[in-house]
Structure formats: structure tokens, C-alpha cells
PDB file of N, CA and C in Angstrom:
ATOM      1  N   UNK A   1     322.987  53.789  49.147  1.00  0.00           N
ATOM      2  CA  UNK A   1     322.619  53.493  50.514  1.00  0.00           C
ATOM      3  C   UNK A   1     322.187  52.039  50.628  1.00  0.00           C
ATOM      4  N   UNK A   2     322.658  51.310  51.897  1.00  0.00           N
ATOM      5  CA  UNK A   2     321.984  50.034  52.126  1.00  0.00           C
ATOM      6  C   UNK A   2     320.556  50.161  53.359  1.00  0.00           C
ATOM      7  N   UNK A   3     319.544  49.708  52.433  1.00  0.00           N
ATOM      8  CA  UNK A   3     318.264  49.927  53.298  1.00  0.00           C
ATOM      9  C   UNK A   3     318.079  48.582  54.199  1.00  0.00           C
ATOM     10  N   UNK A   4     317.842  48.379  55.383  1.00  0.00           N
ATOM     11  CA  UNK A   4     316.903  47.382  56.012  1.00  0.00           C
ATOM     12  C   UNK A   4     315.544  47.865  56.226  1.00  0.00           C
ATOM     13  N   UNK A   5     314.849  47.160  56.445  1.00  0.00           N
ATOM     14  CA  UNK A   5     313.198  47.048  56.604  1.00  0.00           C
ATOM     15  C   UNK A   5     312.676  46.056  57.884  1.00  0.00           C
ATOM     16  N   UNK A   6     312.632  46.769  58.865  1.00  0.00           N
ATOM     17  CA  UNK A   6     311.860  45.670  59.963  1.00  0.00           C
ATOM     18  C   UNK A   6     310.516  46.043  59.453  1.00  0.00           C
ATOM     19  N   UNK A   7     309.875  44.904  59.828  1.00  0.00           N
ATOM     20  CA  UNK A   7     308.324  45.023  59.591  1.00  0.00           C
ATOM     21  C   UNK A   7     308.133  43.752  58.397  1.00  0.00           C
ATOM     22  N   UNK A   8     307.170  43.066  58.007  1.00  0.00           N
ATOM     23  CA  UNK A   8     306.766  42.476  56.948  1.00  0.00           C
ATOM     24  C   UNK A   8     304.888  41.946  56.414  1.00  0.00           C
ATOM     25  N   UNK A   9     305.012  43.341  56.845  1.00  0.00           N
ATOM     26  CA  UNK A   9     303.251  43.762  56.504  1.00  0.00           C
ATOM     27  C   UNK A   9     302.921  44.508  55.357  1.00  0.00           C
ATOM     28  N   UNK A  10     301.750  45.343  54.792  1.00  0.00           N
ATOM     29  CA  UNK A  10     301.575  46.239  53.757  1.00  0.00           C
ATOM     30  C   UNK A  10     302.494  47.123  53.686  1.00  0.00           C
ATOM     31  N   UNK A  11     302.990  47.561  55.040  1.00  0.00           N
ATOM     32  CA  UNK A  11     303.974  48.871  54.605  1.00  0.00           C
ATOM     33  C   UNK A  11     305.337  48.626  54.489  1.00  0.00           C
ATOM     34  N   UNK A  12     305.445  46.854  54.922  1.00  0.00           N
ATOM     35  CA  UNK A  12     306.901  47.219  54.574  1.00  0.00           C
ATOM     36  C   UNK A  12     306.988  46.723  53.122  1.00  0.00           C
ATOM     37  N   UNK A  13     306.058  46.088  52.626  1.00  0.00           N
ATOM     38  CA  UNK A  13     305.722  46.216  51.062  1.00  0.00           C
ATOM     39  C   UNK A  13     305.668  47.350  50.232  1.00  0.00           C
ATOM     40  N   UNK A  14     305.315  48.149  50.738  1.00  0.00           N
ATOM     41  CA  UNK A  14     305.132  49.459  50.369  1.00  0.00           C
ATOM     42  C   UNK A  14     306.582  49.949  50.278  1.00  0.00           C
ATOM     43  N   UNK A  15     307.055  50.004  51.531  1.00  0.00           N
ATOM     44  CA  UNK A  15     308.313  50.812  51.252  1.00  0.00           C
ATOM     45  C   UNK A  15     309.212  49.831  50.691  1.00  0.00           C
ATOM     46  N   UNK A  16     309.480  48.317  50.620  1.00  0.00           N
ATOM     47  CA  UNK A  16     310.246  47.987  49.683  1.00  0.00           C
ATOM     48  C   UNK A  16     310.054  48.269  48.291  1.00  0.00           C
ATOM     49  N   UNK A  17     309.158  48.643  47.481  1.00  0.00           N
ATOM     50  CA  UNK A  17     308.924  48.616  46.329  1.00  0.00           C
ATOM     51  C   UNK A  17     309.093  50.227  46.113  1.00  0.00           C
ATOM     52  N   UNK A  18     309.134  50.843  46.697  1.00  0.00           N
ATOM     53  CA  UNK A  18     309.714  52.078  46.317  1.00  0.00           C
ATOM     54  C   UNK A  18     311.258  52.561  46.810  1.00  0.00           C
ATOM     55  N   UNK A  19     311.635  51.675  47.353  1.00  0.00           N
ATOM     56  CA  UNK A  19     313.337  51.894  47.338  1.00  0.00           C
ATOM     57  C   UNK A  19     313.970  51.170  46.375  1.00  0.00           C
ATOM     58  N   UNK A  20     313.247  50.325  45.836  1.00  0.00           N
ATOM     59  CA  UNK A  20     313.924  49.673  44.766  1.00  0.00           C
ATOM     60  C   UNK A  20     313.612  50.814  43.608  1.00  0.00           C
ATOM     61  N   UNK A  21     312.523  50.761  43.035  1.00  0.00           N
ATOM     62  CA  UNK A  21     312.208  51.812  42.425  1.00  0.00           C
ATOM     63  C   UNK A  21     312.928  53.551  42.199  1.00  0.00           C
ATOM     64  N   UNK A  22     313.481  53.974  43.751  1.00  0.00           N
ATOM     65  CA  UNK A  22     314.631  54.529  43.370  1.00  0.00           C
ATOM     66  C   UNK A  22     315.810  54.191  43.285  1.00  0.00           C
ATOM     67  N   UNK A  23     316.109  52.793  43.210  1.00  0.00           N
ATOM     68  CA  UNK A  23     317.109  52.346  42.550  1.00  0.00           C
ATOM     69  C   UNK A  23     318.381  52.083  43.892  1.00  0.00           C
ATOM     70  N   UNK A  24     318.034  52.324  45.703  1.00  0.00           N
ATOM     71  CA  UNK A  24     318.515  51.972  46.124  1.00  0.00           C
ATOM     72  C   UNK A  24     318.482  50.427  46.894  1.00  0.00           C
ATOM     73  N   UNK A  25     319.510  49.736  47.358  1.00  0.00           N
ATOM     74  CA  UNK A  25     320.213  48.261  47.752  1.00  0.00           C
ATOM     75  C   UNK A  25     319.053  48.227  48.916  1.00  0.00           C
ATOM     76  N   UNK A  26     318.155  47.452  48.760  1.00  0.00           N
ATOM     77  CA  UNK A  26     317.649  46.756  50.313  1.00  0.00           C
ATOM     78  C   UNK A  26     318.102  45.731  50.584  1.00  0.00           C
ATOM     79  N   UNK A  27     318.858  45.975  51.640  1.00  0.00           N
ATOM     80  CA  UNK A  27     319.755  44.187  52.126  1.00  0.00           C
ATOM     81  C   UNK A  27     319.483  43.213  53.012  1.00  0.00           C
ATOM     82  N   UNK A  28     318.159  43.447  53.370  1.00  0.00           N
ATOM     83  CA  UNK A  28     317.105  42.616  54.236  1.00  0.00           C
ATOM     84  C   UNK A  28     316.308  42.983  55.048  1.00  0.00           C
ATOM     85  N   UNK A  29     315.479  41.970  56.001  1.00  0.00           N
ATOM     86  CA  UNK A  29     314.332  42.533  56.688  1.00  0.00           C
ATOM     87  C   UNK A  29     314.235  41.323  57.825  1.00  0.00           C
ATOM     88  N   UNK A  30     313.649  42.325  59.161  1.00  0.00           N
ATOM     89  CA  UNK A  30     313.482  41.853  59.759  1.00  0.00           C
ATOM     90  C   UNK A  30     312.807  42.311  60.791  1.00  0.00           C
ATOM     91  N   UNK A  31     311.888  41.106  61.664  1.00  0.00           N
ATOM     92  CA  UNK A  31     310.754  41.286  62.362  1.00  0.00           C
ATOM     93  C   UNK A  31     310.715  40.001  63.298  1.00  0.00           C
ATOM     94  N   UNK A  32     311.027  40.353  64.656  1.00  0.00           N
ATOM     95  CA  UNK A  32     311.241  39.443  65.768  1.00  0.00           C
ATOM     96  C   UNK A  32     309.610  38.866  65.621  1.00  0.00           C
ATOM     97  N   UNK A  33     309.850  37.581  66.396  1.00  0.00           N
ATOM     98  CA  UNK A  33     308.169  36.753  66.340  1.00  0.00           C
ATOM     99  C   UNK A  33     307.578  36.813  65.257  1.00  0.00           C
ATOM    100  N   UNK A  34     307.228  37.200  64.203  1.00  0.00           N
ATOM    101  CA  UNK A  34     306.755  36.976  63.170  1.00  0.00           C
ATOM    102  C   UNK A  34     307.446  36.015  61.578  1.00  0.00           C
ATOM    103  N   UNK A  35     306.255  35.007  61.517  1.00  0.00           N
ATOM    104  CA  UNK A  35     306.550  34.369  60.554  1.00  0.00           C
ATOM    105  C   UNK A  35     306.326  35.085  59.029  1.00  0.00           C
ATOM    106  N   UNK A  36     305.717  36.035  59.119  1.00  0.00           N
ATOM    107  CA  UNK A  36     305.144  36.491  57.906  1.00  0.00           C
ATOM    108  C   UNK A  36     306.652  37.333  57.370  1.00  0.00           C
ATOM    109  N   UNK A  37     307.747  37.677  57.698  1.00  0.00           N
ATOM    110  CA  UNK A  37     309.103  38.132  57.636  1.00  0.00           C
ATOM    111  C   UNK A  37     309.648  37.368  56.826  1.00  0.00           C
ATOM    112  N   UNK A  38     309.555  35.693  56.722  1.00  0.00           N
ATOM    113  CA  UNK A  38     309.811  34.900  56.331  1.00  0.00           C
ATOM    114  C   UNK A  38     309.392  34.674  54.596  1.00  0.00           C
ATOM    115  N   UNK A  39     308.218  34.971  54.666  1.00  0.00           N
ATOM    116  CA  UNK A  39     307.535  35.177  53.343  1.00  0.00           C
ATOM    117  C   UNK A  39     307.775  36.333  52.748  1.00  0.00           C
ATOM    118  N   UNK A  40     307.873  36.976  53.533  1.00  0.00           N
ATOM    119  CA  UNK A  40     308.251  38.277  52.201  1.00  0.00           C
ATOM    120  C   UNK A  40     309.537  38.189  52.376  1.00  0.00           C
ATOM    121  N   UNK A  41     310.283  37.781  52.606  1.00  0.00           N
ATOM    122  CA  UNK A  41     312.397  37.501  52.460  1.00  0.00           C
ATOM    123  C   UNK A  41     312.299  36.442  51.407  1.00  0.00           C
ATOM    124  N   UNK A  42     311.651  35.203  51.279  1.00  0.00           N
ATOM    125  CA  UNK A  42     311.634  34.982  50.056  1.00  0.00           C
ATOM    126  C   UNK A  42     310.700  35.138  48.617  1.00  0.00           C
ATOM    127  N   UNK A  43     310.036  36.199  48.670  1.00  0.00           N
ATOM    128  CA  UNK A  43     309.074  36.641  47.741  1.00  0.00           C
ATOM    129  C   UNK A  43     309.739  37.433  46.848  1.00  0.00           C
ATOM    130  N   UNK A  44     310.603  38.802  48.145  1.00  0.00           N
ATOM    131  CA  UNK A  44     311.631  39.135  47.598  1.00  0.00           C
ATOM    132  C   UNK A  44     313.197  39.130  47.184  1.00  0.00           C
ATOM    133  N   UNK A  45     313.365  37.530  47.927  1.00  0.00           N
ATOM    134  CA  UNK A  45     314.738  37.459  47.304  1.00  0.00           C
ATOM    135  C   UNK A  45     315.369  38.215  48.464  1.00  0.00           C
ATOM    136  N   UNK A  46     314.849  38.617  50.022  1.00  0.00           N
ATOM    137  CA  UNK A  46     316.124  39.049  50.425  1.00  0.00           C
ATOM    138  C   UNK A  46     316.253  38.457  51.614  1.00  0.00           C
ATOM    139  N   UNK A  47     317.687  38.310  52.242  1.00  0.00           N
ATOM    140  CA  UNK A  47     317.831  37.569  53.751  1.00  0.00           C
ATOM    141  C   UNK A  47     316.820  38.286  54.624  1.00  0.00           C
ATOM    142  N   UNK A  48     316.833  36.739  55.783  1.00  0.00           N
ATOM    143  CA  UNK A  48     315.635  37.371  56.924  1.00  0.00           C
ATOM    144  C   UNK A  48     316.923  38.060  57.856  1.00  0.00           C
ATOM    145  N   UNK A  49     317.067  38.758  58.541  1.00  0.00           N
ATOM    146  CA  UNK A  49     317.922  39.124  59.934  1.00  0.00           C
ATOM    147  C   UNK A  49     317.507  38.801  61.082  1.00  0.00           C
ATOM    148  N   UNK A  50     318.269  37.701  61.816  1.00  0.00           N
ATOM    149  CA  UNK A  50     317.027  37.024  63.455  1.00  0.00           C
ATOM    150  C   UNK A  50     316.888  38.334  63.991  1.00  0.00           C
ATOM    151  N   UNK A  51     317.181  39.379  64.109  1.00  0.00           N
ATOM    152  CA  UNK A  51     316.978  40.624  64.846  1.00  0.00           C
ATOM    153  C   UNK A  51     317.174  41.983  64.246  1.00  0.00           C
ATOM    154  N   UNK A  52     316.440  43.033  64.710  1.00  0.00           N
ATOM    155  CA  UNK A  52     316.557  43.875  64.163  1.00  0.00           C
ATOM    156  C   UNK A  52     318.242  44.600  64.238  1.00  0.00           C
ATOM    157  N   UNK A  53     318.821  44.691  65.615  1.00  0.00           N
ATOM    158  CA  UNK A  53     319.862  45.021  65.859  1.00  0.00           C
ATOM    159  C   UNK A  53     321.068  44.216  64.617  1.00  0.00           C
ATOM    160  N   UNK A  54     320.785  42.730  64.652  1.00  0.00           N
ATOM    161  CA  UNK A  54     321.645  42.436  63.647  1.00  0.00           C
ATOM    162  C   UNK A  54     321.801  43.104  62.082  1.00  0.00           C
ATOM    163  N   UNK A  55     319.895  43.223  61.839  1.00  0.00           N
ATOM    164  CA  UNK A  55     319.686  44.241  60.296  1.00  0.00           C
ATOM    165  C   UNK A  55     320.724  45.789  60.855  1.00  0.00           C
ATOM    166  N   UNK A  56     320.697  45.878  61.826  1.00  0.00           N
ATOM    167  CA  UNK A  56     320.852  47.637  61.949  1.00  0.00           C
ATOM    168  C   UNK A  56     322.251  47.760  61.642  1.00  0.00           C
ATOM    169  N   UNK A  57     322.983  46.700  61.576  1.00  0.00           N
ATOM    170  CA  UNK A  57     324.248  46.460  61.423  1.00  0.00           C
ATOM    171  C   UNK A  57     324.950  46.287  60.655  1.00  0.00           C
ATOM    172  N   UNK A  58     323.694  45.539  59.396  1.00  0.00           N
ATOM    173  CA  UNK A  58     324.240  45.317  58.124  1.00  0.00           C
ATOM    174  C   UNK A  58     323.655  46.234  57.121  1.00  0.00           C
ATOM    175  N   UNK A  59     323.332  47.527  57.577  1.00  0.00           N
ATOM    176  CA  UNK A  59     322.579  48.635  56.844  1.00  0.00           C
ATOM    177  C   UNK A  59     322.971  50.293  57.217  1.00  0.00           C
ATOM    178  N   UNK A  60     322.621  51.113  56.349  1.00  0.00           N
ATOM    179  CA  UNK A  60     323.061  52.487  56.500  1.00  0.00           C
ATOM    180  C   UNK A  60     321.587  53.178  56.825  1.00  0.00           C
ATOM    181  N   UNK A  61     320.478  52.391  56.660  1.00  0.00           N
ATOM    182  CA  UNK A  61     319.077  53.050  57.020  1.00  0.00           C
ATOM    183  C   UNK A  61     318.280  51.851  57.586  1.00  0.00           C
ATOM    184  N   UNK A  62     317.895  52.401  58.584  1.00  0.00           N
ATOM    185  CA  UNK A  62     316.848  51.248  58.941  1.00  0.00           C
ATOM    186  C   UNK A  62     315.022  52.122  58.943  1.00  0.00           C
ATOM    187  N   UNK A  63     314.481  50.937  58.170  1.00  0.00           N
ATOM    188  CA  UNK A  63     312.889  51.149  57.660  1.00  0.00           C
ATOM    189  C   UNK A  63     312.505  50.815  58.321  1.00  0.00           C
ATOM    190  N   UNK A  64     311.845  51.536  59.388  1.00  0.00           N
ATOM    191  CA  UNK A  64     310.566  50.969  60.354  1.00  0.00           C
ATOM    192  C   UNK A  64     309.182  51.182  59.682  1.00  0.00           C
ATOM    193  N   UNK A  65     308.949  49.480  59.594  1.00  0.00           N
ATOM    194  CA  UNK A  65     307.695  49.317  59.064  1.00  0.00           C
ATOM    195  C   UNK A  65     306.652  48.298  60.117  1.00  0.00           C
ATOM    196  N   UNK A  66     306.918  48.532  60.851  1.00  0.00           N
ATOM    197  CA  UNK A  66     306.155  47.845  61.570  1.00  0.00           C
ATOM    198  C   UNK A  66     304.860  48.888  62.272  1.00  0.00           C
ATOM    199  N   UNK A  67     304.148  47.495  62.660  1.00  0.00           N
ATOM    200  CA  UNK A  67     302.813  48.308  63.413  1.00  0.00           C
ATOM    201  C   UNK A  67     303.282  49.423  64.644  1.00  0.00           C
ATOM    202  N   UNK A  68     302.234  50.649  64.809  1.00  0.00           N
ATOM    203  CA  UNK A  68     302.163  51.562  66.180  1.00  0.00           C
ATOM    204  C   UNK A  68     302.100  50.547  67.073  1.00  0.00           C
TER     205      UNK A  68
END
């Protein structure tokens, strides 16, 4: 499976490190207005997506990790 991850807070830390961990592809992340997206795309080595719709596009799951 190819995972995206909007969000780039604790949880989308959280859930990146356990999809890797089961050993599936996260192929980026992304989070409109926020700079902190930026830092964790290169912490972990993966592209930012300017939008979520664009991540939703280049993925078979999309991780909502963002705040309620």
C-alpha cells in the first residue's frame, strides 16, 4: 500500500513510524498552512504535497493526522 499522511504534529509522527514499521511505502505528507509539514518531510526523507487532494492522488490511503 502507498500511505499519505496529512498532518505534521505528534500523531502524524506517530503514525509514520508505525507504517514503516509494518513495512508499508509512505509517499508523503501534507498539511495546508503549516510550516511544521516542512520539517518533518525532511526529517523523514519524504516529499511535502502543496495539498492534500494532490497527496490523495499520489496514495492508496490517506492518514489523517491532523488536529479535531
Amino acid at each position: 500500500m502507498k500511505i499519505g499522511i496529512v498532518g505534521a504534529g505528534f500523531m502524524a509522527r506517530t503514525h509514520l513510524a508505525a507504517w514503516r514499521a509494518l513495512g508499508e511505502e509512505v509517499v508523503g505528507v501534507a498539511e495546508a498552512g503549516h510550516r511544521s509539514v516542512e520539517t518533518l518531510g525532511k526529517e523523514a526523507s519524504l516529499p511535502v504535497f502543496p495539498s492534500t487532494e494532490a497527496l490523495a492522488g499520489a496514495c492508496d490511503v490517506v492518514d489523517v493526522c491532523s488536529p479535531t
